[in-house]
Protein backbone atom coordinates (compact mmCIF):
# COMPACT_ATOMS: atom_id res chain seq x y z
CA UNK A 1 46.40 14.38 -27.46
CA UNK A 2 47.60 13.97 -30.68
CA UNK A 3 51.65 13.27 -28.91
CA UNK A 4 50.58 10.65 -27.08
CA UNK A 5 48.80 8.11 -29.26
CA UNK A 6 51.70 9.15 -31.42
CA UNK A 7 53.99 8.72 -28.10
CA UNK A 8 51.77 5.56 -27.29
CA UNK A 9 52.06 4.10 -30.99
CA UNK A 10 56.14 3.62 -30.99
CA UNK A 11 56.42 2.72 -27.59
CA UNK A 12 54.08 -0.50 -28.63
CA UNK A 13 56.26 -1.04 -32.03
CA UNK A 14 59.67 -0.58 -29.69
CA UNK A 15 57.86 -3.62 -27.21
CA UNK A 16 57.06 -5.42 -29.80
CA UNK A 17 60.49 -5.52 -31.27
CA UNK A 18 61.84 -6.18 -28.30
CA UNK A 19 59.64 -9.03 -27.57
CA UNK A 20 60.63 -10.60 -31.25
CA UNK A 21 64.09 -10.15 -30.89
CA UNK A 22 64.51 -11.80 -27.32
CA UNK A 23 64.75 -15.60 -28.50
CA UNK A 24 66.75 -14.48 -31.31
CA UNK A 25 68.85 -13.62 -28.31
CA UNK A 26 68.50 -16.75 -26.78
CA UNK A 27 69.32 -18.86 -28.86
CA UNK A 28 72.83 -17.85 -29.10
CA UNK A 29 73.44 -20.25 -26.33
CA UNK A 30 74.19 -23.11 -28.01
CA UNK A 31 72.18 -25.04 -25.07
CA UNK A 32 69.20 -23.54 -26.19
CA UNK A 33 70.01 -24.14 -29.97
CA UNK A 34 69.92 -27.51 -29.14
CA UNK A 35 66.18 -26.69 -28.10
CA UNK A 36 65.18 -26.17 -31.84
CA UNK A 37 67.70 -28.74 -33.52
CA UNK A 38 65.22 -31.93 -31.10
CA UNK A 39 62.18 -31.29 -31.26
CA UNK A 40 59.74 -32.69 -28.86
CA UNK A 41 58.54 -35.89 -28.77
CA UNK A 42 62.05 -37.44 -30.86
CA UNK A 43 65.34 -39.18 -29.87
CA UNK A 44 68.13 -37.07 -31.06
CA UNK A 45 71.98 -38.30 -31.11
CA UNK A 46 73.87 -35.69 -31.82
CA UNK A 47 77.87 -36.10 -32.98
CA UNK A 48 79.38 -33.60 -30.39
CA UNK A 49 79.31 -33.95 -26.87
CA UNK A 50 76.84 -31.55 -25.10
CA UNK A 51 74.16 -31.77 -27.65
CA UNK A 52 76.25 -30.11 -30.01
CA UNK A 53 77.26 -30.64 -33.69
CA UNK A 54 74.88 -32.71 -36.33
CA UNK A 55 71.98 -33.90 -35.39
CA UNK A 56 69.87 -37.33 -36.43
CA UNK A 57 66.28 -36.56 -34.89
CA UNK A 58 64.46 -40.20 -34.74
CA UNK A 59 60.95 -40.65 -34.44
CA UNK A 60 60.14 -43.30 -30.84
CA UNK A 61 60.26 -46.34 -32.75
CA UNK A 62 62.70 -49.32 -32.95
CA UNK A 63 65.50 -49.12 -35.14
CA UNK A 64 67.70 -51.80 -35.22
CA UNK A 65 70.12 -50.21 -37.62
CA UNK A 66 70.36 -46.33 -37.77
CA UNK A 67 72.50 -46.97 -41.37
CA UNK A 68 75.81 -46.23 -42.32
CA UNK A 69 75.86 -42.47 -42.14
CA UNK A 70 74.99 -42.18 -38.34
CA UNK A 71 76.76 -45.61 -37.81
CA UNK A 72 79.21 -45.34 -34.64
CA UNK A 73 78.58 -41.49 -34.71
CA UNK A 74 77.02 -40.03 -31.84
CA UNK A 75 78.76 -38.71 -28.99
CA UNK A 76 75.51 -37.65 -27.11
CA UNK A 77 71.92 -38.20 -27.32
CA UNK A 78 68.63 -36.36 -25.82
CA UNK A 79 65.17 -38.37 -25.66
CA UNK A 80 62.51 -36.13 -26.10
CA UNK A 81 60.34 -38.76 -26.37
CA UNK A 82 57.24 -39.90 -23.70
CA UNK A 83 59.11 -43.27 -23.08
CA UNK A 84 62.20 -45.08 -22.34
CA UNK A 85 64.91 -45.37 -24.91
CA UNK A 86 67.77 -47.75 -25.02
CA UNK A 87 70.64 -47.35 -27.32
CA UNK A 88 72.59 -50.43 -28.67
CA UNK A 89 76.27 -50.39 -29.67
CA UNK A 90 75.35 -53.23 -32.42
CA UNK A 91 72.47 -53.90 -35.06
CA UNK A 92 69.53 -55.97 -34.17
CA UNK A 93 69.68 -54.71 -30.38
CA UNK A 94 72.76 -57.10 -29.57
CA UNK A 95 76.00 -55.53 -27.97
CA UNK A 96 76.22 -53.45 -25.38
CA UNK A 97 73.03 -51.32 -24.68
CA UNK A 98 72.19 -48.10 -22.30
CA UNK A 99 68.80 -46.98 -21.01
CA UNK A 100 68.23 -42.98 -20.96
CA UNK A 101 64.60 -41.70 -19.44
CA UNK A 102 62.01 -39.61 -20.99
CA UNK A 103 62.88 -36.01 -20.97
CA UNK A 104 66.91 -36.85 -20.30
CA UNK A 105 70.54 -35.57 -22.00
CA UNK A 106 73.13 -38.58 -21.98
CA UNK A 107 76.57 -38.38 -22.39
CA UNK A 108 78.68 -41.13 -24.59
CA UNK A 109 81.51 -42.72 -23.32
CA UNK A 110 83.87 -44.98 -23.04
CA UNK A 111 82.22 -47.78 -24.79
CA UNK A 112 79.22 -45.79 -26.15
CA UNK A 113 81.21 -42.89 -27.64
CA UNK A 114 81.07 -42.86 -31.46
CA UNK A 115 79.13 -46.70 -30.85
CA UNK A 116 75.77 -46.29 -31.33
CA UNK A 117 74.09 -48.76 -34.01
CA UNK A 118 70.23 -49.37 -33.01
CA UNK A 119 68.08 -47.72 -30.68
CA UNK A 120 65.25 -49.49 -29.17
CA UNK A 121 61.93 -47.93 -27.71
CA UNK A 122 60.41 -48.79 -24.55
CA UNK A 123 63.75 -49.55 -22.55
CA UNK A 124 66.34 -52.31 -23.38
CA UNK A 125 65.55 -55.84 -24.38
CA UNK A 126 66.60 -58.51 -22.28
């Protein structure tokens, strides 16, 4: 009786571990580290394509300038937001300006690649 509650006892610990050390796993992908770098319910441009390099997580509110450090930076963005978002390739929502869903990954290019300057809540201003 005594072996198996013993027996019993580190099979649960070895689960357990096993359990914990799955995401670890996961989140070698760097897909899925892009997961915990956006965090729900933000805009995120990131400076790599693919949702990869830095990352500027941004609350869902309008910002007509994202300053000079993220300034004609981002290469790709992800709104994890509830609502449309519309990036703008100059301040004060002027220039050219791209609508990306709730929930979706967008690529940068061409014009929008390293362009972004504002981003604007609630889709793009006329």
């Amino acid at each position: 009786m005594k072996l198996a509650v013993k027996t019993a006892v580190v099979g649960a610990v070895l689960a357990s571990t096993a359990v914990l050390a799955a995401p670890g796993a996961a989140s070698a992908d760097p897909k899925d580290g892009a997961v915990t770098r956006c965090s729900e319910g933000k805009i995120c441009l990131f400076d790599g394509h693919d949702n990869t390099g830095d990352v500027l997580q941004l609350d869902p509110v309008d910002i007509p300038n994202i300053g000079w450090a993220w300034n004609d930076r981002a290469s790709s963005v992800w709104n994890r937001s509830g609502g449309q978002a519309c990036i703008h390739t100059d301040d004060d929502f002027r220039g050219y300006k791209f609508s990306i869903p709730p929930g979706e990954k967008q690529e940068l290019l061409f014009l929008y690649d390293n362009a972004v300057t504002g981003v604007e809540v609630g889709g793009c201003s006329i």
